[in-house]
Protein backbone atom coordinates (compact mmCIF):
# COMPACT_ATOMS: atom_id res chain seq x y z
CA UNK A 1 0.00 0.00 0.00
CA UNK A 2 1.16 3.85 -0.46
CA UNK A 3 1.03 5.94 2.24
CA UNK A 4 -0.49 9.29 3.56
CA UNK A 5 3.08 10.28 3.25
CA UNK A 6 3.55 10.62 -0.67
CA UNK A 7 0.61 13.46 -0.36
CA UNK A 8 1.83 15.46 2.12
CA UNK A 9 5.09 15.48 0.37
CA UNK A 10 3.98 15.99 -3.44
CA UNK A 11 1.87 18.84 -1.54
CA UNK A 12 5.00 20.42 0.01
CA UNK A 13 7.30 20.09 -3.11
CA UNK A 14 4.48 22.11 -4.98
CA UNK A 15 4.65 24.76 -2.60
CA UNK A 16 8.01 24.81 -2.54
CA UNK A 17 9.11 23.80 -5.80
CA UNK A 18 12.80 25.10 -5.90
CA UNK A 19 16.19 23.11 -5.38
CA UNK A 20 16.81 24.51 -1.94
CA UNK A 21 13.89 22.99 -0.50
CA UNK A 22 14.83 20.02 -2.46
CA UNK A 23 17.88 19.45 -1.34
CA UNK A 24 16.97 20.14 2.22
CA UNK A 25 14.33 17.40 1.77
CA UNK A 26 16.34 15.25 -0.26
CA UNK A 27 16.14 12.43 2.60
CA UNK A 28 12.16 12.88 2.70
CA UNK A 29 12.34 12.23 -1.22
CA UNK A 30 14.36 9.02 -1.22
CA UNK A 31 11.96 7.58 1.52
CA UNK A 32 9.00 8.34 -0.62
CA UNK A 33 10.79 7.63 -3.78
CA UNK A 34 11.46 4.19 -2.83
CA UNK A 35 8.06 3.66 -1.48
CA UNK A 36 6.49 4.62 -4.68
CA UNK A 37 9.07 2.59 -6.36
CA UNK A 38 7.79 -0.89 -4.77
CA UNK A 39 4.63 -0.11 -5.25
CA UNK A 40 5.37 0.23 -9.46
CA UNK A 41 7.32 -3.36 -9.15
CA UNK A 42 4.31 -5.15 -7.70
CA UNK A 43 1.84 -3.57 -10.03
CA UNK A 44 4.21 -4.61 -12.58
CA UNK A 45 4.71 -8.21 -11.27
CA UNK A 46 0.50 -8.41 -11.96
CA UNK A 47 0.93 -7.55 -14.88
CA UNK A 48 3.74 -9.79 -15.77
CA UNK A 49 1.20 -12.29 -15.13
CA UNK A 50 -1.28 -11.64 -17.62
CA UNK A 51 0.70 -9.64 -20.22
CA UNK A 52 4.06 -9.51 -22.08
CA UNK A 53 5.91 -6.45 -21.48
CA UNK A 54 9.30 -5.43 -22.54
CA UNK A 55 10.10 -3.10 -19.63
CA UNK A 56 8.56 -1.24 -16.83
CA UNK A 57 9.96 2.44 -16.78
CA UNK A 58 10.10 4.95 -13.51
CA UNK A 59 10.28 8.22 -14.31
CA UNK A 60 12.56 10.48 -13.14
CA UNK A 61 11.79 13.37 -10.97
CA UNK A 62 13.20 16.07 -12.79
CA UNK A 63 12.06 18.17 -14.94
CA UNK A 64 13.56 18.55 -18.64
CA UNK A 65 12.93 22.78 -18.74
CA UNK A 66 15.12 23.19 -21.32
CA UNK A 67 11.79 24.00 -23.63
CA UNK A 68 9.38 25.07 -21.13
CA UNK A 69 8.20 28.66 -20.12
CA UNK A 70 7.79 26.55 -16.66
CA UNK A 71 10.92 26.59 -14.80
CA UNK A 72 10.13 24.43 -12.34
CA UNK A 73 12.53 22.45 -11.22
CA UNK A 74 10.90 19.01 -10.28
CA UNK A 75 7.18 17.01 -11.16
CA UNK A 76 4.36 17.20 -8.53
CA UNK A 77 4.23 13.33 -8.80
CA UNK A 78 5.37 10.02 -9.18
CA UNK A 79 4.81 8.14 -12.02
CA UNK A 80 5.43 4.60 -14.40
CA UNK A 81 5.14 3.51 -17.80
CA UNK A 82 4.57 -0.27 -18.79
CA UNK A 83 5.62 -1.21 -22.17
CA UNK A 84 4.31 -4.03 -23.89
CA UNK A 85 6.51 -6.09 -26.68
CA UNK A 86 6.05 -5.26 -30.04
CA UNK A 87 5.88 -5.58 -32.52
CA UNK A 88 3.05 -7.96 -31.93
CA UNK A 89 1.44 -6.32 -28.96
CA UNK A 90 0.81 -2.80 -29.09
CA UNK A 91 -0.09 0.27 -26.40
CA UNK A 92 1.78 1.13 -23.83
CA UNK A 93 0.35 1.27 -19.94
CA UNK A 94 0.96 4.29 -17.58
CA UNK A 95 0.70 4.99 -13.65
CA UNK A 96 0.30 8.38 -12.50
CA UNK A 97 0.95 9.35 -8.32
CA UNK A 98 -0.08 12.88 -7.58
CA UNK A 99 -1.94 14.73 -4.81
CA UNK A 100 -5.78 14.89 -5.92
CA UNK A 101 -4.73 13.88 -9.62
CA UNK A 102 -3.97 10.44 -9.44
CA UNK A 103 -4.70 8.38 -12.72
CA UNK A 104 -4.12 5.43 -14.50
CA UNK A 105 -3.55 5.70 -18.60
CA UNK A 106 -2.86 3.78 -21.45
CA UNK A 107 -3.41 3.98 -25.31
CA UNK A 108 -1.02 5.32 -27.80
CA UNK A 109 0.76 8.84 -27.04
CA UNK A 110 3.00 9.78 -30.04
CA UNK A 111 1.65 6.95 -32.78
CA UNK A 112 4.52 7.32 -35.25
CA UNK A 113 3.16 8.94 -38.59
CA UNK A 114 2.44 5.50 -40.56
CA UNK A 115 1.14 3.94 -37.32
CA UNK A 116 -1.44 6.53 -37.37
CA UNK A 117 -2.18 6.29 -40.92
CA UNK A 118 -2.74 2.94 -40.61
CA UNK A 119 -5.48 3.15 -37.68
CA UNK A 120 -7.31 5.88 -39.94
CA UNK A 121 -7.49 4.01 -42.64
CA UNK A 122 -8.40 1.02 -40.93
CA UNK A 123 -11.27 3.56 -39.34
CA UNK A 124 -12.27 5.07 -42.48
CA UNK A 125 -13.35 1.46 -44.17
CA UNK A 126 -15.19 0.36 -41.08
CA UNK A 127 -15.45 1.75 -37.57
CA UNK A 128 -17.97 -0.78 -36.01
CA UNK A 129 -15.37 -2.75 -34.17
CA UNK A 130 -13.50 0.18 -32.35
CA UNK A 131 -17.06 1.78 -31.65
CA UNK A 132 -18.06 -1.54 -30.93
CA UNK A 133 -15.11 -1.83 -27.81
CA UNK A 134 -16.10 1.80 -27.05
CA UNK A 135 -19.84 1.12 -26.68
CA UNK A 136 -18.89 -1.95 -24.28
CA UNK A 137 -19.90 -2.05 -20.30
CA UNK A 138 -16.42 -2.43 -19.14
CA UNK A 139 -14.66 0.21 -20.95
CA UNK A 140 -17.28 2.11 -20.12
CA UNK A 141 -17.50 2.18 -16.61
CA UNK A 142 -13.66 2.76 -16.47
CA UNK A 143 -13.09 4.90 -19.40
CA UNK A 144 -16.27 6.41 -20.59
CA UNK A 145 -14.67 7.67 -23.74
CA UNK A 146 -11.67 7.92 -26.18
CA UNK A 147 -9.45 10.94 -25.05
CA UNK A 148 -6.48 12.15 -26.86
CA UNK A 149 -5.75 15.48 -28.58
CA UNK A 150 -7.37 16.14 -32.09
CA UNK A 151 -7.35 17.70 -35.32
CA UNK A 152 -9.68 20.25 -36.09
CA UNK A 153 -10.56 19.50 -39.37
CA UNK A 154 -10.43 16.20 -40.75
CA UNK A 155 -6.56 14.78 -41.29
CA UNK A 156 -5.23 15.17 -44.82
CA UNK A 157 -6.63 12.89 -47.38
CA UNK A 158 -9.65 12.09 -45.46
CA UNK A 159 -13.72 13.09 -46.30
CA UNK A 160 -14.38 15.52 -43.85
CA UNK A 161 -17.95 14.07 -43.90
CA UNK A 162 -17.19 10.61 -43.34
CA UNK A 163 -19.33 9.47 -40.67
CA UNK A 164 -16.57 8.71 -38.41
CA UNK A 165 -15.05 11.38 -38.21
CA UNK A 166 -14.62 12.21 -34.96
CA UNK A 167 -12.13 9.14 -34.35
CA UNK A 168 -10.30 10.27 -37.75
CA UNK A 169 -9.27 13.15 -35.94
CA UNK A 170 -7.56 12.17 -33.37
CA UNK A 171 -4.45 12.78 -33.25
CA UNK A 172 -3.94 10.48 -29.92
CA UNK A 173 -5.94 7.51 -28.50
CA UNK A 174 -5.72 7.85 -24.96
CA UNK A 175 -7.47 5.67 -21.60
CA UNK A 176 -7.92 7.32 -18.99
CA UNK A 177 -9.72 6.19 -15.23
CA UNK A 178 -9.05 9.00 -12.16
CA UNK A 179 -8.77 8.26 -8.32
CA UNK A 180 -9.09 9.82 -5.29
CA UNK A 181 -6.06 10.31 -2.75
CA UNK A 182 -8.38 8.15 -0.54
CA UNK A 183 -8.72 5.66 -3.20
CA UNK A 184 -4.91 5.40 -3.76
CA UNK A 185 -4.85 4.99 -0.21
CA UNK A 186 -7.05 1.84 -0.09
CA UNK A 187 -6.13 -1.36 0.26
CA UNK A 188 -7.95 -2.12 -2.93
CA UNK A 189 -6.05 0.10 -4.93
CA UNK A 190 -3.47 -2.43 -6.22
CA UNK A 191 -6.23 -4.69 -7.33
CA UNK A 192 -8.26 -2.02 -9.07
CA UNK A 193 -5.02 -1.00 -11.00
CA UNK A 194 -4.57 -3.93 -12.36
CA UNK A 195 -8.33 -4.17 -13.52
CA UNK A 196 -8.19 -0.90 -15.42
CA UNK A 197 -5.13 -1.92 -16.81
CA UNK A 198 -7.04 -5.43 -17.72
CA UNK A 199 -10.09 -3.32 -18.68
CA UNK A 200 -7.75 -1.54 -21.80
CA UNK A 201 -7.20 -5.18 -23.38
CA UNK A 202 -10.00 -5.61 -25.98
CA UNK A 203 -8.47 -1.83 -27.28
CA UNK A 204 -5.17 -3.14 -27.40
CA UNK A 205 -6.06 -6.59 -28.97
CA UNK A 206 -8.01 -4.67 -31.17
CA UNK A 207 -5.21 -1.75 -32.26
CA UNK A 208 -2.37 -4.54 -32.57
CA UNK A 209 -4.33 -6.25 -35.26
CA UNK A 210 -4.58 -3.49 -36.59
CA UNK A 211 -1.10 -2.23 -36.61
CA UNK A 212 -0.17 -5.81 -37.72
CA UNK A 213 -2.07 -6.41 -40.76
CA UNK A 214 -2.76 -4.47 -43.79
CA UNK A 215 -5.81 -3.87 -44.80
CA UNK A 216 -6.60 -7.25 -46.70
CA UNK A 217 -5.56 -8.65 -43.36
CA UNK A 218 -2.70 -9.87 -44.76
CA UNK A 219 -0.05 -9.97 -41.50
CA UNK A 220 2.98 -7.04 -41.73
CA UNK A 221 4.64 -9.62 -39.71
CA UNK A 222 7.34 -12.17 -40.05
């Protein structure tokens, strides 16, 4: 289980989001560091048991600024990434820790330029099955809808009238299920984790055919 502790810290490191206070509290970090840490291998070992990933990775702290207008030194949260091996299994998993934003994610981020190609063409001939997973009890009680940033007309090459058009658009195609400090608190919180991340599976089964075959259904691979 996490702790009350990883709150109260994330809450102090926004309030104090400099490297003197850092550094001060550098001990305090490790501590929760490591708790959060354990926490990401056993999630991980579930999921080793029901999925083939290629590696689990905890991100660091710090924050690249190089780019940003926010010069804020360090992230408000802990977080994880669970990659599954490809080529045959696509969309990667992700585990977000922070004071009254805590999430779990999954989906597909950056899709490389013919990746996403290939989904919107595989869209544009026939959406039913992807509507079909969206429409479903499961997904919806955990995921209500397909999130992800968007075009604002419809991507080059495509009818902007098609009747699917809102899922041509997108840019991203994100999962997304929030929780309460209280219920990352819980007891049950490992366990519902893993059944979000479980939850995500017909999408994935569904997006690595995709991203597999061509659209004869011939496979792409070897």
């Amino acid at each position: 289980m996490l702790q009350p502790s990883i709150f109260h810290f994330l809450r102090q490191l926004k309030e104090n989001n400099n490297r003197e206070w850092f550094a001060s509290n550098k001990k305090a970090f490790q501590v929760e560091e490591q708790l959060a840490k354990a926490f990401f291998m056993a999630v991980n070992a579930d999921l080793e048991k029901i999925d083939n990933l290629d590696k689990m990775q905890v991100f660091r702290i710090y924050r690249d600024v190089r780019f940003s207008k926010d010069k804020s030194p360090y992230k408000n949260h802990f977080s994880v990434g669970f990659n599954r091996c490809k080529p045959l299994l696509r969309g990667g998993m992700y585990l977000h820790i922070e004071d009254n934003s805590s999430f779990v994610g999954g989906g597909f981020w950056e899709p490389n330029a013919p990746d996403l190609f290939r989904i919107r063409k595989e869209i544009e001939v026939d959406a039913s099955e992807l509507r079909a997973i969206i429409a479903e009890e499961t997904f919806q009680k955990y995921f209500k809808t397909l999130q992800g940033e968007e075009l604002k007309t419809a991507p080059k090459g495509f009818d902007k009238t098609h009747p699917a058009i809102d899922l041509l658009r997108k840019k991203q195609f994100l999962l997304t299920r929030s929780f309460t400090n209280e219920q990352v608190l819980s007891p049950k919180f490992q366990t519902e984790v893993l059944d979000t991340f479980k939850a995500m599976r017909p999408f994935f089964d569904y997006m690595s055919d995709v991203l597999n075959t061509d659209l004869n259904g011939e496979s792409l691979v070897d």
